[in-house]
N, C-alpha and C. Protein backbone atom coordinates (compact mmCIF):
# COMPACT_ATOMS: atom_id res chain seq x y z
N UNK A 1 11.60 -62.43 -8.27
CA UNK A 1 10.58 -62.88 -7.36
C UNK A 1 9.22 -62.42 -7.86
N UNK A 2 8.36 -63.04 -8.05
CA UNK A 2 6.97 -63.34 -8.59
C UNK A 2 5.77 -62.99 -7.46
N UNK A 3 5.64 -61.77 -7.98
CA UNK A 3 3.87 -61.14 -7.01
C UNK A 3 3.28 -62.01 -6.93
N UNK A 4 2.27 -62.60 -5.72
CA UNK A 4 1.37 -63.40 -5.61
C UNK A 4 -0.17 -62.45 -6.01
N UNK A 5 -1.01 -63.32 -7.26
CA UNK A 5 -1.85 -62.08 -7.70
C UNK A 5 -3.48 -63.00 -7.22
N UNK A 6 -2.98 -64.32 -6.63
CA UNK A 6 -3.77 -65.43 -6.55
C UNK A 6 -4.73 -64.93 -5.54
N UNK A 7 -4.65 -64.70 -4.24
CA UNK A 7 -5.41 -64.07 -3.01
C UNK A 7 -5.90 -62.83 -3.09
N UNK A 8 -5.43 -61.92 -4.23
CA UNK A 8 -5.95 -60.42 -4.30
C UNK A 8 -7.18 -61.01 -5.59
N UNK A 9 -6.86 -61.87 -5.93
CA UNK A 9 -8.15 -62.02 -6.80
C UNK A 9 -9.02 -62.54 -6.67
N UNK A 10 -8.98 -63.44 -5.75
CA UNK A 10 -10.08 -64.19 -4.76
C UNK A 10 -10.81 -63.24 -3.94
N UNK A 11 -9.87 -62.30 -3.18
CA UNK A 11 -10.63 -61.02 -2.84
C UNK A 11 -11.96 -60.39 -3.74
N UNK A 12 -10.87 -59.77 -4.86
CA UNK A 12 -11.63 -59.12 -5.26
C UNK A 12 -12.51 -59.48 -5.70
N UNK A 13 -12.96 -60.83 -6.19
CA UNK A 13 -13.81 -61.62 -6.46
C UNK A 13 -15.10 -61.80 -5.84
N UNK A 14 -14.50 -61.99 -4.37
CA UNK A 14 -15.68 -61.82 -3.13
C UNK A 14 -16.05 -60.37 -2.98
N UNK A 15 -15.78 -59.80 -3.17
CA UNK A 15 -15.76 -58.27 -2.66
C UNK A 15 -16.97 -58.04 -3.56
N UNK A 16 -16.78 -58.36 -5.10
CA UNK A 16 -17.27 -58.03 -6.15
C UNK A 16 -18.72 -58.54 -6.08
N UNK A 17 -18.92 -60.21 -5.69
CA UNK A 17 -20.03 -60.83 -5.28
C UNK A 17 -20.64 -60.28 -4.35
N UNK A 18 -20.17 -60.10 -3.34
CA UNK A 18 -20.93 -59.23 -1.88
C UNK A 18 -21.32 -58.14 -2.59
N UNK A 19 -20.86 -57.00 -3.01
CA UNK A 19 -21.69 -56.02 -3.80
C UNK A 19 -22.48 -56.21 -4.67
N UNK A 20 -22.71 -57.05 -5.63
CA UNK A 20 -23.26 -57.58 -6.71
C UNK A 20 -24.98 -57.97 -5.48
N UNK A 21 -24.64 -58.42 -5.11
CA UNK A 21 -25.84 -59.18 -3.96
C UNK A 21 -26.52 -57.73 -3.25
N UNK A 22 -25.82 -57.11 -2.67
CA UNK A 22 -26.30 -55.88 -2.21
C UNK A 22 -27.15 -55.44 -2.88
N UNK A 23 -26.66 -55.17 -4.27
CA UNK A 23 -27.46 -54.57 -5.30
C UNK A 23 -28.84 -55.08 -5.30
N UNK A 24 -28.61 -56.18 -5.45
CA UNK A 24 -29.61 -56.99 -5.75
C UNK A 24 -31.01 -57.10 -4.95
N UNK A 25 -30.48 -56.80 -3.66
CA UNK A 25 -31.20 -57.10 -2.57
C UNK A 25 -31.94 -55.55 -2.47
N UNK A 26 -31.37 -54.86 -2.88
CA UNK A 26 -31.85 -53.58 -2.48
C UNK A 26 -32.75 -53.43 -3.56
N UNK A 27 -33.12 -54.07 -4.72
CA UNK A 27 -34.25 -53.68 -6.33
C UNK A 27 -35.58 -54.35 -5.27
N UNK A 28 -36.68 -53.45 -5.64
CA UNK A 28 -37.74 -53.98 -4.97
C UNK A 28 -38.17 -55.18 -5.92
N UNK A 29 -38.55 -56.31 -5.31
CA UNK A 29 -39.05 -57.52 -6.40
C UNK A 29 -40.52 -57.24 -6.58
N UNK A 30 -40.96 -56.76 -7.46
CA UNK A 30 -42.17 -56.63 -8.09
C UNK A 30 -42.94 -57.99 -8.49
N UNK A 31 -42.83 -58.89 -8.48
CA UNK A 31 -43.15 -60.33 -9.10
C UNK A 31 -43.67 -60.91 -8.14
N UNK A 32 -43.16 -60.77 -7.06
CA UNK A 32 -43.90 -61.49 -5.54
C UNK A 32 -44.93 -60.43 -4.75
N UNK A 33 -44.31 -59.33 -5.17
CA UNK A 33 -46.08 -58.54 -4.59
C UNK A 33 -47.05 -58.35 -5.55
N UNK A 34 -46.88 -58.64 -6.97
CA UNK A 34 -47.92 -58.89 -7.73
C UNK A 34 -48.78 -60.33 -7.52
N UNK A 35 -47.72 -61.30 -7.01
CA UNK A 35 -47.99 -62.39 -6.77
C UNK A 35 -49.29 -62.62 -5.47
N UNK A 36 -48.63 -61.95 -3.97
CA UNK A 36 -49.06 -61.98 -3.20
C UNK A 36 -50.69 -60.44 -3.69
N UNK A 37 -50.55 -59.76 -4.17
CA UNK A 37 -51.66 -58.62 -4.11
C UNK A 37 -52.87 -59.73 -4.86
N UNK A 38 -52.25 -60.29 -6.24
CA UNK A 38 -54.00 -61.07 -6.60
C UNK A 38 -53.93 -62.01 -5.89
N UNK A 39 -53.46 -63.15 -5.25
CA UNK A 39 -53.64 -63.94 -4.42
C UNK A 39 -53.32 -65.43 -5.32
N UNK A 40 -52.45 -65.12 -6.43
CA UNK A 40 -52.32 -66.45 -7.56
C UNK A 40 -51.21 -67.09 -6.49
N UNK A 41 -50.34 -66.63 -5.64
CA UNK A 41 -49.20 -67.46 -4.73
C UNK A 41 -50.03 -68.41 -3.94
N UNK A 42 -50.92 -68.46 -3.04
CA UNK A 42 -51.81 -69.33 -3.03
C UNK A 42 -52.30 -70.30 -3.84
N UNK A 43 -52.31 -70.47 -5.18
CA UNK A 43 -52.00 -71.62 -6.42
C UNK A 43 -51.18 -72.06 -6.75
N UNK A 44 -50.31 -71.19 -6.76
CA UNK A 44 -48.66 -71.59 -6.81
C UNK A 44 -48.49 -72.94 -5.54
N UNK A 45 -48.50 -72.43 -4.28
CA UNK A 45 -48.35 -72.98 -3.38
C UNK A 45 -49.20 -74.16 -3.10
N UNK A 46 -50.49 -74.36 -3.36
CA UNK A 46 -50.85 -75.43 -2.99
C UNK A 46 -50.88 -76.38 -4.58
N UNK A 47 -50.78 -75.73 -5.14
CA UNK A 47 -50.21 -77.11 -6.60
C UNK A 47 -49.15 -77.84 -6.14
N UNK A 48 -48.01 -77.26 -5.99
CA UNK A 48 -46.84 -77.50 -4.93
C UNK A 48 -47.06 -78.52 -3.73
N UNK A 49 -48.22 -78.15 -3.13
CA UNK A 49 -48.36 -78.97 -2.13
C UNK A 49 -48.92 -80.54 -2.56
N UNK A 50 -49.86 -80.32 -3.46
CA UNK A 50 -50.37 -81.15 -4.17
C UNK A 50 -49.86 -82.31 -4.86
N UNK A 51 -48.64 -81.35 -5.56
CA UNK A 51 -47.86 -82.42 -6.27
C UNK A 51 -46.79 -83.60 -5.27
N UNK A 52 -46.08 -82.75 -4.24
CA UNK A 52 -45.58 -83.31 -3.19
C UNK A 52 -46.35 -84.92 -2.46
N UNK A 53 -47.67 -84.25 -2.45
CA UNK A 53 -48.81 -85.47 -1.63
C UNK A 53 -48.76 -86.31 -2.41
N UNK A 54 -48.63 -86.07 -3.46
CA UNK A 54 -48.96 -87.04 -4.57
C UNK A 54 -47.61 -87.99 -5.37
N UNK A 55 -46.55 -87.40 -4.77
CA UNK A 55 -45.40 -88.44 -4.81
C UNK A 55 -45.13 -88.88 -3.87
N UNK A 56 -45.39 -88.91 -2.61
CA UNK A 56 -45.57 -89.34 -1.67
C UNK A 56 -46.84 -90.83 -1.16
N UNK A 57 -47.78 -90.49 -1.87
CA UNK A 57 -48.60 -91.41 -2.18
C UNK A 57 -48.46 -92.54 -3.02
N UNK A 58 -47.70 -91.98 -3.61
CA UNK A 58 -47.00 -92.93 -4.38
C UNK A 58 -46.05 -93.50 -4.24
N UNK A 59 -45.17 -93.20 -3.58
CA UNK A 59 -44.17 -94.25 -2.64
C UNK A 59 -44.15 -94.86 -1.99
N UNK A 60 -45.22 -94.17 -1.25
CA UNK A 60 -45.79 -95.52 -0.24
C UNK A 60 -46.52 -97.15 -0.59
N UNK A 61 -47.48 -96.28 -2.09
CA UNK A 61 -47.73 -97.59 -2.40
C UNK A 61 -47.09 -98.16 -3.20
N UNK A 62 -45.82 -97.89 -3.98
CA UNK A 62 -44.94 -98.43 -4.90
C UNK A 62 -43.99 -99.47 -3.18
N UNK A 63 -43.87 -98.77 -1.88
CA UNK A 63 -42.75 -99.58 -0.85
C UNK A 63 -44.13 -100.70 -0.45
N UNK A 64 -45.21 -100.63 -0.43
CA UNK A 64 -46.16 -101.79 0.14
C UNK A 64 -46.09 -102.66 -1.04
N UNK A 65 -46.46 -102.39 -2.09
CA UNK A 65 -46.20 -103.41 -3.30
C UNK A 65 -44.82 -104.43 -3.03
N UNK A 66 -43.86 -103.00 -3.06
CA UNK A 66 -42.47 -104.23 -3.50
C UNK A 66 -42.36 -105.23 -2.51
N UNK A 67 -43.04 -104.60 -0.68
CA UNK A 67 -43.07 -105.65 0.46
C UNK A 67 -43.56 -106.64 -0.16
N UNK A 68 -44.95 -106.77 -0.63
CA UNK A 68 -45.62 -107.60 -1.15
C UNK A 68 -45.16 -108.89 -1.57
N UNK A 69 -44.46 -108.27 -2.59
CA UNK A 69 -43.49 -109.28 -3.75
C UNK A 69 -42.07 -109.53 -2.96
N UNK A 70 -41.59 -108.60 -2.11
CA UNK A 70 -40.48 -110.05 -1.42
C UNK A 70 -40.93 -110.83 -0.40
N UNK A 71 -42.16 -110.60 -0.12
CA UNK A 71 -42.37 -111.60 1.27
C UNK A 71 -42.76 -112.90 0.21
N UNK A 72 -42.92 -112.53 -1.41
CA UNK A 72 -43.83 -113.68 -2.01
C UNK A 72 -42.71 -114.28 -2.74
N UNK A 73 -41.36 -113.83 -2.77
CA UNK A 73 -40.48 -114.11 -3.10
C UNK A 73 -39.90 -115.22 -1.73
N UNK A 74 -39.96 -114.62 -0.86
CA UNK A 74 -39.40 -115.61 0.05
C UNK A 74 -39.86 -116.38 0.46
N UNK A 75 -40.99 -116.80 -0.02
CA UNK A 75 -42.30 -118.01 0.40
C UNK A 75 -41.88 -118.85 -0.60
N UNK A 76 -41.98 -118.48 -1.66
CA UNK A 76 -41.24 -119.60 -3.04
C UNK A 76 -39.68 -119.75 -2.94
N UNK A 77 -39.08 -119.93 -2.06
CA UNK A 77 -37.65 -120.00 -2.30
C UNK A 77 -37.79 -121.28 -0.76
């Protein structure tokens, strides 16, 4: 009869991840309070925002165009 080693390793697996994360969580992140102390996350963030508006703007007028062309499609048919 054959140990099942399948569920103790899935365990330990999780066990291993949940600690791994702990760790992790507990290192102070230096990168985002350098970020936030000069005030460059504020560039970060509105480039971000920027770029967003700006595919957005562009969908809209890429969906009014294509209206365009099927209403002109269905006039010639």
């Amino acid at each position: 009869m054959a140990i099942k080693t399948l569920p103790m390793k899935k365990t330990a697996i999780a066990l291993i991840a949940i600690l791994y994360s702990c760790l992790l969580a507990a290192q102070p992140n230096t990168q985002d309070d350098f970020m936030r102390s000069s005030g460059k996350i504020y560039v970060v963030v509105a480039v971000i925002v920027a770029v967003f508006i700006g595919i957005v703007i562009f969908l809209v007028y890429l969906d009014r165009r294509l209206t365009k062309l099927e209403h002109q499609i269905k006039e010639n048919d």
